[in-house]
PDB file of N, CA and C in Angstrom:
ATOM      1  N   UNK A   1      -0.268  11.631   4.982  1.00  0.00           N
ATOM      2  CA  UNK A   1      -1.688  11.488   5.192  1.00  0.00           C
ATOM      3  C   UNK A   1      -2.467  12.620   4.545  1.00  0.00           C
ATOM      4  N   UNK A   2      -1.954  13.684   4.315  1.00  0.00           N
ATOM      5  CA  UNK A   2      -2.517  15.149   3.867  1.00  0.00           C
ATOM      6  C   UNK A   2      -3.508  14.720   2.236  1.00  0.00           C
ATOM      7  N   UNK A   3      -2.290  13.846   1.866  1.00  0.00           N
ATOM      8  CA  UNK A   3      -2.571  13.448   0.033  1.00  0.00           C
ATOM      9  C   UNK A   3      -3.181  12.248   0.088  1.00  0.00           C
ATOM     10  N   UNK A   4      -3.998  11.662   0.817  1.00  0.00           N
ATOM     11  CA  UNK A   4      -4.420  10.370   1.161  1.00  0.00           C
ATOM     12  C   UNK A   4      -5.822  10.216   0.246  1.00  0.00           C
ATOM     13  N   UNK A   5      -6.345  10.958   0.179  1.00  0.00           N
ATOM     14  CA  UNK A   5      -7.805  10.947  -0.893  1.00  0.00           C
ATOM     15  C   UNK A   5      -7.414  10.811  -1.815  1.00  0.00           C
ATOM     16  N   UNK A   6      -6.312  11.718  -2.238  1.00  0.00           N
ATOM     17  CA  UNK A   6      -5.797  12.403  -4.140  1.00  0.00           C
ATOM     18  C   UNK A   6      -5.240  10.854  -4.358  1.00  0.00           C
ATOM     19  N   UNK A   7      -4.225  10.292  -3.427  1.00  0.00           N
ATOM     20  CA  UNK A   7      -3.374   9.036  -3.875  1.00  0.00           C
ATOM     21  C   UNK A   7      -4.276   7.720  -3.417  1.00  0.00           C
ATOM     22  N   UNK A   8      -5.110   7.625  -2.900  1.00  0.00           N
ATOM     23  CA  UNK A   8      -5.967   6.134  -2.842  1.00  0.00           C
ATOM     24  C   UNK A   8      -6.834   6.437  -3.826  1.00  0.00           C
ATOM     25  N   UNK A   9      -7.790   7.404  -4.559  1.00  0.00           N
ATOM     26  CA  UNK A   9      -8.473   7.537  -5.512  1.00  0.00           C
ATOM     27  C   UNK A   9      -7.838   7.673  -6.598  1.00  0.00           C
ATOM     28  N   UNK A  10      -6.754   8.007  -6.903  1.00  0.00           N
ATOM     29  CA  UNK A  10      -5.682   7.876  -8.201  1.00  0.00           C
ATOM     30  C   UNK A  10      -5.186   6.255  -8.337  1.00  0.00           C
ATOM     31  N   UNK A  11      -4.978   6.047  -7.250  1.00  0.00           N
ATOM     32  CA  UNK A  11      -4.650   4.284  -7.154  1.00  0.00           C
ATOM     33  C   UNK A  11      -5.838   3.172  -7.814  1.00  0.00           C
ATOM     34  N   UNK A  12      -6.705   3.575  -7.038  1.00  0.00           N
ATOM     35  CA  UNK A  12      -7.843   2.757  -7.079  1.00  0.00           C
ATOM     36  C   UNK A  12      -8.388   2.943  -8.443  1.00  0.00           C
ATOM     37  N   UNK A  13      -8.477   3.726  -8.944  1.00  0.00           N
ATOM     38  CA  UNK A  13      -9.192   4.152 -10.373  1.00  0.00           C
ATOM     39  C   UNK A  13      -8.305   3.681 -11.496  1.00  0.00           C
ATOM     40  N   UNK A  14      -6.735   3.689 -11.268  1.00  0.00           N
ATOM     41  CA  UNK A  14      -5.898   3.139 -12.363  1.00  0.00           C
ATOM     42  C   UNK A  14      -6.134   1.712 -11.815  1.00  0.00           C
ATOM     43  N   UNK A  15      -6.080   1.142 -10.777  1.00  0.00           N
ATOM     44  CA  UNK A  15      -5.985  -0.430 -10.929  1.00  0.00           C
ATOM     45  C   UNK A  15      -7.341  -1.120 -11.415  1.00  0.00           C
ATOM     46  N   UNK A  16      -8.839  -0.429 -11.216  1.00  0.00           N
ATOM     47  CA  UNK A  16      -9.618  -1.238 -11.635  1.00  0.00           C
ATOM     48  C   UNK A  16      -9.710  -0.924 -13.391  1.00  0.00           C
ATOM     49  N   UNK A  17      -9.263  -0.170 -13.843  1.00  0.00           N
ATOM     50  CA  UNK A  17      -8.620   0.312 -15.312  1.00  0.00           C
ATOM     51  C   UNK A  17      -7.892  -0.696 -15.959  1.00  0.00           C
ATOM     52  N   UNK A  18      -7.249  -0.835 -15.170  1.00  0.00           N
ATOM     53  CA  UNK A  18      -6.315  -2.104 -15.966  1.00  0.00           C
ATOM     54  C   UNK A  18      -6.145  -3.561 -14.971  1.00  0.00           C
ATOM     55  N   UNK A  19      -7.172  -3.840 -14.303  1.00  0.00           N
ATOM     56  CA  UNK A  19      -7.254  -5.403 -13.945  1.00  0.00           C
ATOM     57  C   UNK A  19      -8.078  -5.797 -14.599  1.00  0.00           C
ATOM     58  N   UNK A  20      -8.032  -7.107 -14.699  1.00  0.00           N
ATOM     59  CA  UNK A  20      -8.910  -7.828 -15.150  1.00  0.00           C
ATOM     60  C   UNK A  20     -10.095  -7.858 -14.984  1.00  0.00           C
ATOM     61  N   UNK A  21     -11.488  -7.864 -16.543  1.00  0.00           N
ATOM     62  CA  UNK A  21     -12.557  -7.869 -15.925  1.00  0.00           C
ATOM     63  C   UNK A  21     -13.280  -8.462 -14.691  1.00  0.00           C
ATOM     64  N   UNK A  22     -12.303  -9.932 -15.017  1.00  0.00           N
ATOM     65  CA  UNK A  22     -13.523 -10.682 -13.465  1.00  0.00           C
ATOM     66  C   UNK A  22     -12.972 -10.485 -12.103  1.00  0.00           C
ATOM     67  N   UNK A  23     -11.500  -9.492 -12.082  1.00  0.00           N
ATOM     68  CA  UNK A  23     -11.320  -9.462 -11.219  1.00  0.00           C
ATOM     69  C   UNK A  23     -11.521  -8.144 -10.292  1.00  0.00           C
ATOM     70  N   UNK A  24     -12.190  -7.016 -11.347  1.00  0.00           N
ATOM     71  CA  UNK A  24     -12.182  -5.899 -10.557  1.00  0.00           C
ATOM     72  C   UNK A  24     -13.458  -5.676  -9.706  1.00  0.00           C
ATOM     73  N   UNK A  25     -14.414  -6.263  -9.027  1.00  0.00           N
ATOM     74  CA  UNK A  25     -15.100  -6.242  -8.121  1.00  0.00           C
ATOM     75  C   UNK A  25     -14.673  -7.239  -7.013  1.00  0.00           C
ATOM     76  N   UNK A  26     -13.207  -7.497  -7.178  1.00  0.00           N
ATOM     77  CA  UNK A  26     -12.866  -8.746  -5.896  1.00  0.00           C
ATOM     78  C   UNK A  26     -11.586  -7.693  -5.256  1.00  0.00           C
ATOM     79  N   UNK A  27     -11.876  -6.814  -5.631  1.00  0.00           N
ATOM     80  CA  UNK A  27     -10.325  -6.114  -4.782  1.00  0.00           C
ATOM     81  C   UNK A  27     -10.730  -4.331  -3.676  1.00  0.00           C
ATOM     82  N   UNK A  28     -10.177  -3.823  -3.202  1.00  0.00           N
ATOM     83  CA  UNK A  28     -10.234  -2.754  -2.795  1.00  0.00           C
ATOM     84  C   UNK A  28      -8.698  -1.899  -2.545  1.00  0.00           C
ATOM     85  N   UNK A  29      -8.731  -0.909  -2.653  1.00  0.00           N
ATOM     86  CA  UNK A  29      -7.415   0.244  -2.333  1.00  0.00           C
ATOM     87  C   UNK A  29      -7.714   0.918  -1.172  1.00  0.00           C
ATOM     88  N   UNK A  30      -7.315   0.683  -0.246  1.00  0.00           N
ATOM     89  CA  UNK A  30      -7.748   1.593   1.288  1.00  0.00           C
ATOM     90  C   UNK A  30      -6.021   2.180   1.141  1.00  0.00           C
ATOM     91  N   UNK A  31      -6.275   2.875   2.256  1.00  0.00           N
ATOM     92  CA  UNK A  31      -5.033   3.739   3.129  1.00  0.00           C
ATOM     93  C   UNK A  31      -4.394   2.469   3.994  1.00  0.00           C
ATOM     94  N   UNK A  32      -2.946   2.779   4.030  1.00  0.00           N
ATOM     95  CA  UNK A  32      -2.620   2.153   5.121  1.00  0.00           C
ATOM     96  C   UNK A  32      -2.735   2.710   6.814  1.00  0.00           C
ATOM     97  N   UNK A  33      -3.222   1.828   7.476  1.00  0.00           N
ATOM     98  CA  UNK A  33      -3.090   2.286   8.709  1.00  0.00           C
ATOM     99  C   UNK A  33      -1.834   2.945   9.765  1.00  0.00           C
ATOM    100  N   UNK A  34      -1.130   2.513   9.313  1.00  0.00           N
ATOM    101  CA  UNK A  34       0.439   2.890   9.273  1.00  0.00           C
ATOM    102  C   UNK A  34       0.849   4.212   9.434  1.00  0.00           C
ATOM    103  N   UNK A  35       0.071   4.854   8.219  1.00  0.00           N
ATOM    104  CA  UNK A  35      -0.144   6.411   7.844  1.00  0.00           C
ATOM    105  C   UNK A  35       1.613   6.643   7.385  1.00  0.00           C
ATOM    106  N   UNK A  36       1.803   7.848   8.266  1.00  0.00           N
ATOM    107  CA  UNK A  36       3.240   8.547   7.860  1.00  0.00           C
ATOM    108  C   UNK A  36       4.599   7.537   8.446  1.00  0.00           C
ATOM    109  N   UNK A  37       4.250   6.930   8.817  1.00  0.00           N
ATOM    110  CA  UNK A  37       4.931   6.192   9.794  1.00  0.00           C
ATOM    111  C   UNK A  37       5.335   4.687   8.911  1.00  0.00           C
ATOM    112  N   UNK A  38       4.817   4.479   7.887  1.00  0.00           N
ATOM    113  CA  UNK A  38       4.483   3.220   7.113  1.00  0.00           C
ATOM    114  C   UNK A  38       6.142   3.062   6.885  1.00  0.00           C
ATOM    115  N   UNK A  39       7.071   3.619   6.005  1.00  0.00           N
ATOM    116  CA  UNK A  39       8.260   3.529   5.644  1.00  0.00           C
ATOM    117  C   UNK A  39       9.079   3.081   6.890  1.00  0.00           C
ATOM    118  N   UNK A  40       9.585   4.063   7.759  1.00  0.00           N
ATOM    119  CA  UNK A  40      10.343   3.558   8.843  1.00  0.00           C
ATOM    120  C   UNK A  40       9.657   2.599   9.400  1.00  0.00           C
ATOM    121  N   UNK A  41       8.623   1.912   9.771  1.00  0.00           N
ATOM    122  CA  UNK A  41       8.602   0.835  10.533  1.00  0.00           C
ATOM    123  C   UNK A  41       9.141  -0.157   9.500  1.00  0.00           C
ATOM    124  N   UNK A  42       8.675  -0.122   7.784  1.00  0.00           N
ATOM    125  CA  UNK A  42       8.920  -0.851   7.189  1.00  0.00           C
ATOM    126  C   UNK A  42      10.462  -1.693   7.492  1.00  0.00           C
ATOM    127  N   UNK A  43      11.165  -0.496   7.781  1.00  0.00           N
ATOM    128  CA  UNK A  43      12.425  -0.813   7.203  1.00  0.00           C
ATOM    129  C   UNK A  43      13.159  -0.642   8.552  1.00  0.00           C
ATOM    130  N   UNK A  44      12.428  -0.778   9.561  1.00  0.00           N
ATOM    131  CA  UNK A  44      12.884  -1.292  10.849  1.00  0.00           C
ATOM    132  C   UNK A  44      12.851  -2.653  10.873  1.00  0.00           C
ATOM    133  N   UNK A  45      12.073  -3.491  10.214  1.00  0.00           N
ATOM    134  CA  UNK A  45      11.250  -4.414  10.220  1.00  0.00           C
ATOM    135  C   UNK A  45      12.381  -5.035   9.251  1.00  0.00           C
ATOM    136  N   UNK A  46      12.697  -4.477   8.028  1.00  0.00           N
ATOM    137  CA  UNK A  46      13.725  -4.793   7.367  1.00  0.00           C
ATOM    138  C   UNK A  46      15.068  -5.187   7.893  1.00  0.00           C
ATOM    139  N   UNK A  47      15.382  -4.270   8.310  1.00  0.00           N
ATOM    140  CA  UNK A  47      16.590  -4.495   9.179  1.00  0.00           C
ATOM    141  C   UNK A  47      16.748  -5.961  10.336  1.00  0.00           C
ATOM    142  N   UNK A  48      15.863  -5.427  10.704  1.00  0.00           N
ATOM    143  CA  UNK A  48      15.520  -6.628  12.134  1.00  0.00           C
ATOM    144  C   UNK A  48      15.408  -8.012  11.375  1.00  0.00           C
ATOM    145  N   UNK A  49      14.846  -8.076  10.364  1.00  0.00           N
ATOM    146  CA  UNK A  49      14.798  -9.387   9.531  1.00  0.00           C
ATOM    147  C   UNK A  49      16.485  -9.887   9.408  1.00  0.00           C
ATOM    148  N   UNK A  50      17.282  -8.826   8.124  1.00  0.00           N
ATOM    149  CA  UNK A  50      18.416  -8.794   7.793  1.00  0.00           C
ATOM    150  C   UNK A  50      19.628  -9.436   9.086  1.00  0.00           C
ATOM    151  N   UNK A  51      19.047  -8.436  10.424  1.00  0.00           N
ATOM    152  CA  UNK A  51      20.309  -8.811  11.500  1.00  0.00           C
ATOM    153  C   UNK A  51      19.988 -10.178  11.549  1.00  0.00           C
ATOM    154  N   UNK A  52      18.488 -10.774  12.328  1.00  0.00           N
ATOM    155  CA  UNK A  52      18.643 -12.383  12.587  1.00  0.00           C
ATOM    156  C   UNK A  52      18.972 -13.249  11.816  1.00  0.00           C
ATOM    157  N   UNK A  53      18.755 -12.951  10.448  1.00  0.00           N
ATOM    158  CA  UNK A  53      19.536 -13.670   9.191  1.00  0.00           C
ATOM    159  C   UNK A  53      20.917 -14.278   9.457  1.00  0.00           C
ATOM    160  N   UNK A  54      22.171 -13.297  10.120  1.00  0.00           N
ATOM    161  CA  UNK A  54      23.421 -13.131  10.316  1.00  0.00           C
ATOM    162  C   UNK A  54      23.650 -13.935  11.199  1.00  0.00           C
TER     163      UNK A  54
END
């Protein structure tokens, strides 16, 4: 969360850079709400998918 300005304004500025003209006023780059926490739930979430699969 510390780098959250530097990396959503680095994000956001390369994607409307290279999307498409008609499409770069239809999008936005926010933070995830998730914050630091975003990865491990991810891949709790992963897992939990993977086991009921089995």
């Amino acid at each position: 969360e510390a780098m959250e300005e530097l990396i959503v304004g680095t994000v956001k500025k390369t994607a409307r850079k290279h999307v498409m003209q008609a499409y770069r006023d239809r999008f936005d780059v926010v933070a995830a709400k998730l914050g630091d926490d975003a990865s491990v739930l991810g891949a709790a979430a992963w897992v939990r998918q993977s086991v009921s699969k089995q």
